[in-house]
PDB file of N, CA and C in Angstrom:
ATOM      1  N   UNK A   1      -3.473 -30.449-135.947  1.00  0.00           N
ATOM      2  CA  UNK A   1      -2.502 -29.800-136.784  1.00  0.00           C
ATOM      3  C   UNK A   1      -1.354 -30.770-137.041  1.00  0.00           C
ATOM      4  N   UNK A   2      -1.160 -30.821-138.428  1.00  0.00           N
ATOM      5  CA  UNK A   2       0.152 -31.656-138.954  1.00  0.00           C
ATOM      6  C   UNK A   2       1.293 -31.004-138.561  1.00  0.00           C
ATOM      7  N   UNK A   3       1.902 -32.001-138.335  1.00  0.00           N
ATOM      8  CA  UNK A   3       3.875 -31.432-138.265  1.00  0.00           C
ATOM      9  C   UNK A   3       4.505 -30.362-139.370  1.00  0.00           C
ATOM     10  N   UNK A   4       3.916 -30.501-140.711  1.00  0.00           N
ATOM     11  CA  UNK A   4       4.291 -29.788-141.748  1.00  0.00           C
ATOM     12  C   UNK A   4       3.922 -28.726-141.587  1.00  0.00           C
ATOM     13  N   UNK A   5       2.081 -27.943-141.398  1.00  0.00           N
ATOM     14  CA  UNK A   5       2.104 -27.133-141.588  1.00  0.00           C
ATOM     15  C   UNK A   5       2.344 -26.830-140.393  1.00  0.00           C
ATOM     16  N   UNK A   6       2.339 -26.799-139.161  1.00  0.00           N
ATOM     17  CA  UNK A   6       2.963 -26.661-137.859  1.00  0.00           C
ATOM     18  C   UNK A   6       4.637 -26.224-138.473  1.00  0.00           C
ATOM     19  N   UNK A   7       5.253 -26.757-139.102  1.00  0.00           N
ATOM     20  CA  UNK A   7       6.673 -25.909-139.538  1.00  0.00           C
ATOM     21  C   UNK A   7       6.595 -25.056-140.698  1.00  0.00           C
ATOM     22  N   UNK A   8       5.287 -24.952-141.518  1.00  0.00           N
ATOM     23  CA  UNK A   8       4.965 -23.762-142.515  1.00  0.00           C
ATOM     24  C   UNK A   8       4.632 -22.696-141.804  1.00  0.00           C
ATOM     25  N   UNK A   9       4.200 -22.613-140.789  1.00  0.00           N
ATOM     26  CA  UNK A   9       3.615 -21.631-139.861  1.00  0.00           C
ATOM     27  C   UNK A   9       4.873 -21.037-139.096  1.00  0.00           C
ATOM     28  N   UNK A  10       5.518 -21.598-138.191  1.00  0.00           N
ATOM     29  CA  UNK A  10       6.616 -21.695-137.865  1.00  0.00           C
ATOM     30  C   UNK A  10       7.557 -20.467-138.819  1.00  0.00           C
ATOM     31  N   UNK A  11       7.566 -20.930-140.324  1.00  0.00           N
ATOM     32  CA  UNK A  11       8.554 -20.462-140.783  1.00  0.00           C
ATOM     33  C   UNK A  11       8.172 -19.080-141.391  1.00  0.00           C
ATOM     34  N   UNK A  12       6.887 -18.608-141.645  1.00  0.00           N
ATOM     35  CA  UNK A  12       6.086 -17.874-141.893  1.00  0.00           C
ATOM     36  C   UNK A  12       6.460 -16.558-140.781  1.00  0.00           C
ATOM     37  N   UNK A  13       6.050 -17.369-139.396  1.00  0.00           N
ATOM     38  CA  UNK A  13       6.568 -16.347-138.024  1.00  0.00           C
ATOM     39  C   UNK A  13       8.038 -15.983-138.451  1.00  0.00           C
ATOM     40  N   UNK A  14       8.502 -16.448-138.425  1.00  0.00           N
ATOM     41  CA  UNK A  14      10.530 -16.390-138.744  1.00  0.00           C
ATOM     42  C   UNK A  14      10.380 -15.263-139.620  1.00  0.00           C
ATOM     43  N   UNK A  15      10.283 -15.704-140.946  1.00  0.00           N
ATOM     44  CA  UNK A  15      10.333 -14.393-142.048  1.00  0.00           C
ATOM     45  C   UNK A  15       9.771 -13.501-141.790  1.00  0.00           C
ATOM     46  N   UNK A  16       8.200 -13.283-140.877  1.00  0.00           N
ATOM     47  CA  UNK A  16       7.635 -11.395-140.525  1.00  0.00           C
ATOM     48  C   UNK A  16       8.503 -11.016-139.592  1.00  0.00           C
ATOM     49  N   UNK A  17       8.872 -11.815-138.808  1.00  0.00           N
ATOM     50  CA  UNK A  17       9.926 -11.471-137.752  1.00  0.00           C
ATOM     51  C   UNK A  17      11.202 -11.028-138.195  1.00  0.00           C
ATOM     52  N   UNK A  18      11.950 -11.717-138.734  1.00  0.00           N
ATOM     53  CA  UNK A  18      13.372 -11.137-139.777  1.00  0.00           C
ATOM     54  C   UNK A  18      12.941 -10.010-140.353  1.00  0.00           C
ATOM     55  N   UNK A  19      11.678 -10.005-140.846  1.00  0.00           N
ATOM     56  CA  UNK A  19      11.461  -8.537-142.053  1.00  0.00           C
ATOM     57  C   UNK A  19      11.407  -7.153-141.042  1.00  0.00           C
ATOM     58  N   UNK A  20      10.498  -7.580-139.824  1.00  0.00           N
ATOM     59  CA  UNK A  20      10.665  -6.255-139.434  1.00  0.00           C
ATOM     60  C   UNK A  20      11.984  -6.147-138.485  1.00  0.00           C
ATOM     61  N   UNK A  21      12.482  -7.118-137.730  1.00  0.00           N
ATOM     62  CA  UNK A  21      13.620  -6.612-137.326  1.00  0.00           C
ATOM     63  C   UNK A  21      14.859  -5.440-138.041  1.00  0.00           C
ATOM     64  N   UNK A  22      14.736  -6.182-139.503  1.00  0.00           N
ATOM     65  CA  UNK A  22      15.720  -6.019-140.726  1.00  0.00           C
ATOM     66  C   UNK A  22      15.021  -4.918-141.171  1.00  0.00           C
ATOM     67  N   UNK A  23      14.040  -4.239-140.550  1.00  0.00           N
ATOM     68  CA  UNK A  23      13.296  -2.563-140.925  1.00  0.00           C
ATOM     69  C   UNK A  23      13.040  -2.823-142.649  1.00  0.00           C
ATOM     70  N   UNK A  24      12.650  -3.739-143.334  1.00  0.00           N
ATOM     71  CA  UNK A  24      12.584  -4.132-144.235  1.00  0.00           C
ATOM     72  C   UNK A  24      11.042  -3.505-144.529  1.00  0.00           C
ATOM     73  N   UNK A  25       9.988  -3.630-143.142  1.00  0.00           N
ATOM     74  CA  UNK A  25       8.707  -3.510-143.230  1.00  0.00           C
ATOM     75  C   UNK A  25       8.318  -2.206-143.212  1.00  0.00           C
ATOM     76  N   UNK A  26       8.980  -1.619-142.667  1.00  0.00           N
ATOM     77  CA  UNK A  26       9.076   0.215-142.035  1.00  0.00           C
ATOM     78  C   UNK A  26      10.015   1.026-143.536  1.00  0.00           C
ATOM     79  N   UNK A  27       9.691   1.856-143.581  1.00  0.00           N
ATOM     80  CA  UNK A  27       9.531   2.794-144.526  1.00  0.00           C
ATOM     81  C   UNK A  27      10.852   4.173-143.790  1.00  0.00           C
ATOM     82  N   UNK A  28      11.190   4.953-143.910  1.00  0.00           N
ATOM     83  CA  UNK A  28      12.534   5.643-143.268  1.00  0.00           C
ATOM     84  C   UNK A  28      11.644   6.606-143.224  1.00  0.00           C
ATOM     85  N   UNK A  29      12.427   8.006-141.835  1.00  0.00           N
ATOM     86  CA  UNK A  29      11.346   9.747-141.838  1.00  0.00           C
ATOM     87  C   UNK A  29      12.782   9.908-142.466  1.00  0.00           C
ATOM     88  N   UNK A  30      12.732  11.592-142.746  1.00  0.00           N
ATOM     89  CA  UNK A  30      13.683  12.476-143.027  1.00  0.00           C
ATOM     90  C   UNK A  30      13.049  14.173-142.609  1.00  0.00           C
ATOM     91  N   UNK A  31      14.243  14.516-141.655  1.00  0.00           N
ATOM     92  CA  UNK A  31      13.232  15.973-141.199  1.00  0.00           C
ATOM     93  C   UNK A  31      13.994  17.135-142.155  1.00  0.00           C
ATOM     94  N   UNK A  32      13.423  17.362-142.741  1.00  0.00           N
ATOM     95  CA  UNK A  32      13.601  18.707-143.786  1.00  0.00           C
ATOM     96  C   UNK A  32      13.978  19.792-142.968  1.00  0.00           C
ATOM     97  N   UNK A  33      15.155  20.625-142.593  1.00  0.00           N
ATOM     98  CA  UNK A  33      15.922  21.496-141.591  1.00  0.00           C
ATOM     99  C   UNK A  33      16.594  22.852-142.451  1.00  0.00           C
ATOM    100  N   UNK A  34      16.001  23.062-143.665  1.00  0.00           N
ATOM    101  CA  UNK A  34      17.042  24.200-144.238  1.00  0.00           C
ATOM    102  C   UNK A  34      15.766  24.533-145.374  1.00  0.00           C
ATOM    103  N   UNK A  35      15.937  25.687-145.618  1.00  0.00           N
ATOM    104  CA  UNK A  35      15.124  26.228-147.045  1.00  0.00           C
ATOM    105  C   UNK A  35      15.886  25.940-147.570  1.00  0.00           C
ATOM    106  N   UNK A  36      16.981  25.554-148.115  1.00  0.00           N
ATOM    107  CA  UNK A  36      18.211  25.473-149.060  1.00  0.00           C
ATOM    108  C   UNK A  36      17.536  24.361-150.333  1.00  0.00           C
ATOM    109  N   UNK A  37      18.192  24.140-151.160  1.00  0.00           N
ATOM    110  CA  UNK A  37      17.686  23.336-152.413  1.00  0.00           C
ATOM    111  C   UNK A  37      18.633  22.294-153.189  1.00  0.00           C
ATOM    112  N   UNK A  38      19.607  22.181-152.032  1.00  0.00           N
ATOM    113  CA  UNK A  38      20.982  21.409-152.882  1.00  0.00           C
ATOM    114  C   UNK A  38      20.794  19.776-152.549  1.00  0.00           C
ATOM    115  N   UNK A  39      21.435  19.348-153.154  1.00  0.00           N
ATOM    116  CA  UNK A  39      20.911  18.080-153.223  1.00  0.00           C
ATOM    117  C   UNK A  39      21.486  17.006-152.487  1.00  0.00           C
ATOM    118  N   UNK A  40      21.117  16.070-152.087  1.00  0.00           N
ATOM    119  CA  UNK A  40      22.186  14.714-151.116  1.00  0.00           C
ATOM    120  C   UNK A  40      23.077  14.480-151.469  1.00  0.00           C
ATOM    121  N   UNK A  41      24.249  14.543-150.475  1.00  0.00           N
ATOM    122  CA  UNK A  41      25.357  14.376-151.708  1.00  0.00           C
ATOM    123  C   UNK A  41      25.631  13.245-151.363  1.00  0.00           C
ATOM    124  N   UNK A  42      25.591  12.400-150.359  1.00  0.00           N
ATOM    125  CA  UNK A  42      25.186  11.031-150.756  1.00  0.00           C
ATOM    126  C   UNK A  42      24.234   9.774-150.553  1.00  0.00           C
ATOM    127  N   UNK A  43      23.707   9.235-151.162  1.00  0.00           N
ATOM    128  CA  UNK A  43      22.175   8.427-151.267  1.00  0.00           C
ATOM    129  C   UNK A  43      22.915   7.441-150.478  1.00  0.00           C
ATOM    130  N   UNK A  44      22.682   7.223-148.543  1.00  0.00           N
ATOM    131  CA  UNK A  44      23.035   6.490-147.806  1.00  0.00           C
ATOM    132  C   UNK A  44      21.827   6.256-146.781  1.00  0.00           C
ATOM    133  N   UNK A  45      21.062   6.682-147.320  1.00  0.00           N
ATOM    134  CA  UNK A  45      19.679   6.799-145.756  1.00  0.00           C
ATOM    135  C   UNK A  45      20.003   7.683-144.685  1.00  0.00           C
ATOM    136  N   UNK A  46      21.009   8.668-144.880  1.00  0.00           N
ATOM    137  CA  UNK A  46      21.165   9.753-144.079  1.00  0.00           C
ATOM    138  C   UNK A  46      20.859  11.285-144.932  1.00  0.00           C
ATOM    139  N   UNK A  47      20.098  12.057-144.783  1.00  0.00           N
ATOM    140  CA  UNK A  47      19.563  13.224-145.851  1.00  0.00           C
ATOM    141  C   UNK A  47      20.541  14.347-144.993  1.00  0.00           C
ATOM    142  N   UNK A  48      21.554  14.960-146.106  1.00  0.00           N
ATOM    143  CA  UNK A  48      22.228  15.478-145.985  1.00  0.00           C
ATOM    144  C   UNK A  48      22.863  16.136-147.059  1.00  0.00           C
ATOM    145  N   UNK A  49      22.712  17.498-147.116  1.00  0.00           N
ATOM    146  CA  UNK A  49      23.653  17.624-148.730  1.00  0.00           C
ATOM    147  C   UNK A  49      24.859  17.909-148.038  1.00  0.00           C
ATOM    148  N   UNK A  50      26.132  18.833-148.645  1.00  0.00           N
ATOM    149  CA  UNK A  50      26.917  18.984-148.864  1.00  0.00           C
ATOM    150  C   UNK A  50      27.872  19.772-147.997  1.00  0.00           C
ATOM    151  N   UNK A  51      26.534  20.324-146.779  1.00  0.00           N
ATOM    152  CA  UNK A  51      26.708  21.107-145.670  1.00  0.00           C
ATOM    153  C   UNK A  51      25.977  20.755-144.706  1.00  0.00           C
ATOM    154  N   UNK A  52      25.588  19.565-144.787  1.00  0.00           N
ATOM    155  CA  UNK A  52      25.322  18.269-143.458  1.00  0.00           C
ATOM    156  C   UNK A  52      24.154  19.068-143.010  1.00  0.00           C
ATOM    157  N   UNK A  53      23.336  19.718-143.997  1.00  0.00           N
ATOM    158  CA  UNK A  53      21.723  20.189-144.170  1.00  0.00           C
ATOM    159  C   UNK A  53      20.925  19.298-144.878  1.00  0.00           C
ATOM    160  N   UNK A  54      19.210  19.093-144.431  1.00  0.00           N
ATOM    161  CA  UNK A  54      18.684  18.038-144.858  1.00  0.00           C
ATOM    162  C   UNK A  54      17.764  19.154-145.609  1.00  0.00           C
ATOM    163  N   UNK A  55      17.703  19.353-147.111  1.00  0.00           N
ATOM    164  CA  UNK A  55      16.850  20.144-147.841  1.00  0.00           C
ATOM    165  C   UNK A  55      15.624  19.141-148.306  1.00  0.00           C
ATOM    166  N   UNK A  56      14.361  19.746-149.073  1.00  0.00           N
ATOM    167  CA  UNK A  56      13.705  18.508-149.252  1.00  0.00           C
ATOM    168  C   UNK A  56      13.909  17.764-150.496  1.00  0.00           C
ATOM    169  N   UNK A  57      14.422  18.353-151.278  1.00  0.00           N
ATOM    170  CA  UNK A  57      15.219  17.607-152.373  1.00  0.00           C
ATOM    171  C   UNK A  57      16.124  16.697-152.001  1.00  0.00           C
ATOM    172  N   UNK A  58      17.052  16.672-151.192  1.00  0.00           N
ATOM    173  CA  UNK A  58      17.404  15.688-150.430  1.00  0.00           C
ATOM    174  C   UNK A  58      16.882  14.614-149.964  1.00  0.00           C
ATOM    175  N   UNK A  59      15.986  14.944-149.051  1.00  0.00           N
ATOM    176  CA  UNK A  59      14.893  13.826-148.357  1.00  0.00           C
ATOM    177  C   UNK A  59      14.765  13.015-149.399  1.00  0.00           C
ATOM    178  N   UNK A  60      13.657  14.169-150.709  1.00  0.00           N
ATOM    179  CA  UNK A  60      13.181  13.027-151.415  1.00  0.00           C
ATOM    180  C   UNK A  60      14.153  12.273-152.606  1.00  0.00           C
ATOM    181  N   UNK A  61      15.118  12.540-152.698  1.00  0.00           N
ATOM    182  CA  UNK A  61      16.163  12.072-153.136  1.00  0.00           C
ATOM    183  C   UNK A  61      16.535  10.453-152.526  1.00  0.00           C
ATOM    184  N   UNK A  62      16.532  10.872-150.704  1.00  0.00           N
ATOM    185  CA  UNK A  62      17.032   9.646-150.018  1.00  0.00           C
ATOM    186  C   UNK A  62      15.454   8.660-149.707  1.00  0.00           C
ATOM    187  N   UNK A  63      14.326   9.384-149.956  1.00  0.00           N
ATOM    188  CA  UNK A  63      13.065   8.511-149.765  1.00  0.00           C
ATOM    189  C   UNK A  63      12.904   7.667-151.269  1.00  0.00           C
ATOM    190  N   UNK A  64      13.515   8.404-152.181  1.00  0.00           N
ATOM    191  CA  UNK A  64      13.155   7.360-153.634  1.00  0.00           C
ATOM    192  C   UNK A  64      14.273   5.861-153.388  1.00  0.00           C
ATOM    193  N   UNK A  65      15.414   5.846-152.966  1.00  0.00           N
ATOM    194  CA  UNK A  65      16.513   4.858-153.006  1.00  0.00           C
ATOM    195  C   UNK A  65      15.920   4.264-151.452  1.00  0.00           C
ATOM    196  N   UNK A  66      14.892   4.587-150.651  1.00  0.00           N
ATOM    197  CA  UNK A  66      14.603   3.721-149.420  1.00  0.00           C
ATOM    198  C   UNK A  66      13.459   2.758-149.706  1.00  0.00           C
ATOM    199  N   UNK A  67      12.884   1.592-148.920  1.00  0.00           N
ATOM    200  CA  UNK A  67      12.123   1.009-149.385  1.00  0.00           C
ATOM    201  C   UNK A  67      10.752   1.380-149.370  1.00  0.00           C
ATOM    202  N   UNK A  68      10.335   2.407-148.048  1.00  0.00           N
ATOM    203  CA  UNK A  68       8.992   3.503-148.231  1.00  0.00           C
ATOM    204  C   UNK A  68       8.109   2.184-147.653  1.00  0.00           C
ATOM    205  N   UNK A  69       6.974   2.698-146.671  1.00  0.00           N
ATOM    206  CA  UNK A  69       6.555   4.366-146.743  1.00  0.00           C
ATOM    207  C   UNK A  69       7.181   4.908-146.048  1.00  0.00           C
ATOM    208  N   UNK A  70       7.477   5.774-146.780  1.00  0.00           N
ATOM    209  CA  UNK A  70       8.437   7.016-146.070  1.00  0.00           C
ATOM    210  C   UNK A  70       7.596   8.386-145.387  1.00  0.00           C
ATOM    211  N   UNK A  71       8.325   8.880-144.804  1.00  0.00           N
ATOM    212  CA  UNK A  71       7.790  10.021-143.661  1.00  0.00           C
ATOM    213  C   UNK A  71       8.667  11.649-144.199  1.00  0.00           C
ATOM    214  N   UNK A  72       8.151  12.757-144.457  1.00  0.00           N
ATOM    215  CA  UNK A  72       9.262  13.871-144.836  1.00  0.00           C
ATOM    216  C   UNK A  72       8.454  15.035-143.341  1.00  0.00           C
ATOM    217  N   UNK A  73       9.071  14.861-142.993  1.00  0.00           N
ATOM    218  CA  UNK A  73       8.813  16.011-142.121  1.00  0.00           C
ATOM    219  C   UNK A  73       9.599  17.433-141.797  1.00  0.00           C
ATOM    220  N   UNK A  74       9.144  18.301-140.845  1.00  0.00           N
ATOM    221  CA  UNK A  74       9.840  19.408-141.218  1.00  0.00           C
ATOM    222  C   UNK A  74      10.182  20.437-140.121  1.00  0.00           C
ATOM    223  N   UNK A  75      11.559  20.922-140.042  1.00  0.00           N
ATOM    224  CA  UNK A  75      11.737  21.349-138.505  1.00  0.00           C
ATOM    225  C   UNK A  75      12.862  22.566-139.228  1.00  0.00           C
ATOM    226  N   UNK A  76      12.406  23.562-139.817  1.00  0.00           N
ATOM    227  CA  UNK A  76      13.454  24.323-140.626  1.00  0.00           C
ATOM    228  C   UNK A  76      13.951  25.464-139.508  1.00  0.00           C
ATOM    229  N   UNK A  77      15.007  25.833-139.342  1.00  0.00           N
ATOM    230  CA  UNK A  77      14.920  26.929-138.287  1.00  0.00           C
ATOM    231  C   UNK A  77      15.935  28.062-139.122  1.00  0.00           C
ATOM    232  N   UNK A  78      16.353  28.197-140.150  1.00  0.00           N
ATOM    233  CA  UNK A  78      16.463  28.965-140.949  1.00  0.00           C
ATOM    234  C   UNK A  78      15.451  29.958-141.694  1.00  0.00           C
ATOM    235  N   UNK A  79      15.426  30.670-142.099  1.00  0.00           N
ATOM    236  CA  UNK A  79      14.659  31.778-142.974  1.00  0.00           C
ATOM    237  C   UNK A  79      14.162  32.409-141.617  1.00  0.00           C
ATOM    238  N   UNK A  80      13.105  33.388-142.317  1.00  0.00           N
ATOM    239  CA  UNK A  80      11.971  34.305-141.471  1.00  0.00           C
ATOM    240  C   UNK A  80      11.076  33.364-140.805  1.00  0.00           C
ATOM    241  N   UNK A  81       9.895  34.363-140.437  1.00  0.00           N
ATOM    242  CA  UNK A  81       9.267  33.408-139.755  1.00  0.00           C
ATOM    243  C   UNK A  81       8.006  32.508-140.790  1.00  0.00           C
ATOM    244  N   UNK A  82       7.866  32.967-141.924  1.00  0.00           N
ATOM    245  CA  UNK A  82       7.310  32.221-143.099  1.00  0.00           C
ATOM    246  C   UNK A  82       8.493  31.378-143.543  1.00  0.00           C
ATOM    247  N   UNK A  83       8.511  30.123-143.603  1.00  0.00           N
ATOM    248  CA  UNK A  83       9.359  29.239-144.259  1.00  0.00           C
ATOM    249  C   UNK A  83       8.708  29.118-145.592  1.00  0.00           C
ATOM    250  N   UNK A  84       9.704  29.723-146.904  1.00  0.00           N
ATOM    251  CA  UNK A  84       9.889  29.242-148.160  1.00  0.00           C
ATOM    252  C   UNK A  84      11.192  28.615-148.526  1.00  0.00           C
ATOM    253  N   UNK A  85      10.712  27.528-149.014  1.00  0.00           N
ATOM    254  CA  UNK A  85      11.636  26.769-149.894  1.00  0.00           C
ATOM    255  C   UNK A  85      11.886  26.899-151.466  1.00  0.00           C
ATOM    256  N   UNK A  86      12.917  28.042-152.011  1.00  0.00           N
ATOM    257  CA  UNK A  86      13.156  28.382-153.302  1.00  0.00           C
ATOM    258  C   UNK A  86      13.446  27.186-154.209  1.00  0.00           C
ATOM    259  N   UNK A  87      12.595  26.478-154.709  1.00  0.00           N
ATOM    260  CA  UNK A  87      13.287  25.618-155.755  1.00  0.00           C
ATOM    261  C   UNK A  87      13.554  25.683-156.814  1.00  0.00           C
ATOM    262  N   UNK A  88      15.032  24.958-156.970  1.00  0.00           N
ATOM    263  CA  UNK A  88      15.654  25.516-158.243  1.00  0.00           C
ATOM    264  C   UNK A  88      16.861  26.793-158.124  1.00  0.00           C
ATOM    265  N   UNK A  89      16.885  26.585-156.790  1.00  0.00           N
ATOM    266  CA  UNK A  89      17.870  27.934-156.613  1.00  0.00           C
ATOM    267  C   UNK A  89      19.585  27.116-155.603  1.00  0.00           C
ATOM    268  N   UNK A  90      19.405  26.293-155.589  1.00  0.00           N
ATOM    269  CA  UNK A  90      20.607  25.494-155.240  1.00  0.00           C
ATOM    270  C   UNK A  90      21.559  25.220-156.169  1.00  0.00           C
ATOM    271  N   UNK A  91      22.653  24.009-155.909  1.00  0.00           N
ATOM    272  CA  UNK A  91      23.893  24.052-156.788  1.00  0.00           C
ATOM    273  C   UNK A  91      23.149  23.403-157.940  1.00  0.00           C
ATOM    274  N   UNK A  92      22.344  22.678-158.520  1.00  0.00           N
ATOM    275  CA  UNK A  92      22.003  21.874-159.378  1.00  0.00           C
ATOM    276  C   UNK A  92      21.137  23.409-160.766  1.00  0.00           C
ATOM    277  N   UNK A  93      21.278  24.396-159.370  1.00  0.00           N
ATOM    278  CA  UNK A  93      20.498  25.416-160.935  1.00  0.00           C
ATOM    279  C   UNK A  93      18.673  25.174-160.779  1.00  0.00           C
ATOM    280  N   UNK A  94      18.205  26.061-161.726  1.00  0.00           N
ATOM    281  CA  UNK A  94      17.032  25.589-162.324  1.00  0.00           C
ATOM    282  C   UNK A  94      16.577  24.767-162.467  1.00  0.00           C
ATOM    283  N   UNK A  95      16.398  23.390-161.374  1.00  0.00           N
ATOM    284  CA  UNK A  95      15.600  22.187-162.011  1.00  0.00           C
ATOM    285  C   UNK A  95      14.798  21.894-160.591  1.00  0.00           C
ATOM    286  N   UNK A  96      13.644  21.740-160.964  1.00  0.00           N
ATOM    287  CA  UNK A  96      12.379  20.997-160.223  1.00  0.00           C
ATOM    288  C   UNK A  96      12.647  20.040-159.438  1.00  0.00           C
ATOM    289  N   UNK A  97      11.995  19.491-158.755  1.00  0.00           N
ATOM    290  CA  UNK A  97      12.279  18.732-157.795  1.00  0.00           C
ATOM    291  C   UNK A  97      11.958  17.685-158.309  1.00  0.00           C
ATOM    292  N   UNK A  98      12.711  16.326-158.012  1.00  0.00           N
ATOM    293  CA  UNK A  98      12.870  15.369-158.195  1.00  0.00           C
ATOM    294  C   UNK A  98      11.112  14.498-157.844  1.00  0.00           C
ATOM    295  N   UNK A  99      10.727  13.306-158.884  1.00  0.00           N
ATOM    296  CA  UNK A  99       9.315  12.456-158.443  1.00  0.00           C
ATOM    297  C   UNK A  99       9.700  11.988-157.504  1.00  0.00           C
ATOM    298  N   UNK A 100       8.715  12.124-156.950  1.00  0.00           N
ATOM    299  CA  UNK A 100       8.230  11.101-155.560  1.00  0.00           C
ATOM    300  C   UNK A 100       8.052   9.361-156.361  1.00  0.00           C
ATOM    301  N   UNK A 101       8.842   8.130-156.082  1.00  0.00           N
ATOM    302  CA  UNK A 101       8.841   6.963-156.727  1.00  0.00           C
ATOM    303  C   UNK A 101       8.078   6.284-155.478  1.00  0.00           C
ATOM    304  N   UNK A 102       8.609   6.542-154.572  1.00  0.00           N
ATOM    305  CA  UNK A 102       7.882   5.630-153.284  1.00  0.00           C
ATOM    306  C   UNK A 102       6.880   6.155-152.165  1.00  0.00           C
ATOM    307  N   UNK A 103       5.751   5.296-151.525  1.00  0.00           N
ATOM    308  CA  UNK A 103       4.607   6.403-150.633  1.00  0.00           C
ATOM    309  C   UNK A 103       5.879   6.843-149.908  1.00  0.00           C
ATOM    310  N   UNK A 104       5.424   7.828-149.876  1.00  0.00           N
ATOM    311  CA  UNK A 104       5.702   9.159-149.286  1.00  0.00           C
ATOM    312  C   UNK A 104       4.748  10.206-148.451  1.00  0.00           C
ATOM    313  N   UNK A 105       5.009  10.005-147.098  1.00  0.00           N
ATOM    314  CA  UNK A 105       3.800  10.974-146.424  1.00  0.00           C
ATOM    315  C   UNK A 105       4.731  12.530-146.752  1.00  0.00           C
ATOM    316  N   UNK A 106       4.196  13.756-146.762  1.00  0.00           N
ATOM    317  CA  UNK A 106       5.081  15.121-146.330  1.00  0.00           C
ATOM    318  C   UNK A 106       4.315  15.504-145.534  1.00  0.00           C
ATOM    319  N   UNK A 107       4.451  15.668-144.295  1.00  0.00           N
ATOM    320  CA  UNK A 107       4.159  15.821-143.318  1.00  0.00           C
ATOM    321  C   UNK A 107       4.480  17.430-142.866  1.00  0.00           C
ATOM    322  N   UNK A 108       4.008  18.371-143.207  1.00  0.00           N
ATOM    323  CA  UNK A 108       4.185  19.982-143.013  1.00  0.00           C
ATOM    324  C   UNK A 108       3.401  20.619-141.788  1.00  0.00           C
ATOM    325  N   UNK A 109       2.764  19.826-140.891  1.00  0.00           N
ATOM    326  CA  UNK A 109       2.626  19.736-139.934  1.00  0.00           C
ATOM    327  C   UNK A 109       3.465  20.049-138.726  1.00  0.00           C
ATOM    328  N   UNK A 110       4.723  19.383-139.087  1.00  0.00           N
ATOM    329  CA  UNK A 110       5.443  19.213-137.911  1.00  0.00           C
ATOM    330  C   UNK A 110       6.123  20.668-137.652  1.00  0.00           C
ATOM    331  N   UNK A 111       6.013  21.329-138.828  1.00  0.00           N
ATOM    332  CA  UNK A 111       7.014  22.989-138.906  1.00  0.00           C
ATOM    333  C   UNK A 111       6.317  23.742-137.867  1.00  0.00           C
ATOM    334  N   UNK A 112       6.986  24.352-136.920  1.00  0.00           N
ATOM    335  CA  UNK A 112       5.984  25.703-136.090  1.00  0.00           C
ATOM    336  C   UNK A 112       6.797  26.913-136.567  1.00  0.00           C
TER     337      UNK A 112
END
């Protein structure tokens, strides 16, 4: 092995190493905690609207501005014991939920 690529290799290790330290490689979760429908009120990588509730409009609000794959999971302890999520019934009114731009697992699993 040459000296060169012996320091192409080298530098190769460095950058996967920086990337995942720098969570660059990893994708963000967000646990969905409210039937509510209002939206993030601010796009910081923390899912939270306006009453420090993580709705899933939120999540996927804060999973489109993250670098993904992202994780939405779900731990609601609000409503009955059927969890529905009314969408379209928050401060934003009548509107659908926002595209999914980045992988995105939803993980509905995690709800008991």
């Amino acid at each position: 092995m040459s000296i060169s690529s012996f320091r192409r290799g080298s530098l190769r290790l460095v950058i996967a190493l920086a990337l995942c330290a720098s969570g660059a490689a990893f994708g963000a979760n967000f646990t969905v905690n409210t039937i509510g429908d209002n939206p993030d009120a601010l796009i910081n990588g923390t899912c939270a609207d306006a009453g420090g509730k993580c709705s899933l409009r939120a999540a996927i609000m804060e999973g489109n501005a993250a670098a993904g794959p992202n994780t939405i999971s779900f731990t609601i302890t609000d409503g009955g014991a059927i969890k529905v999520i009314a969408v379209g019934t928050g401060s934003l009114g009548a509107v659908g939920l926002p595209m999914i731009r980045v992988a995105t697992t939803i993980d509905a699993t995690t709800q008991t």
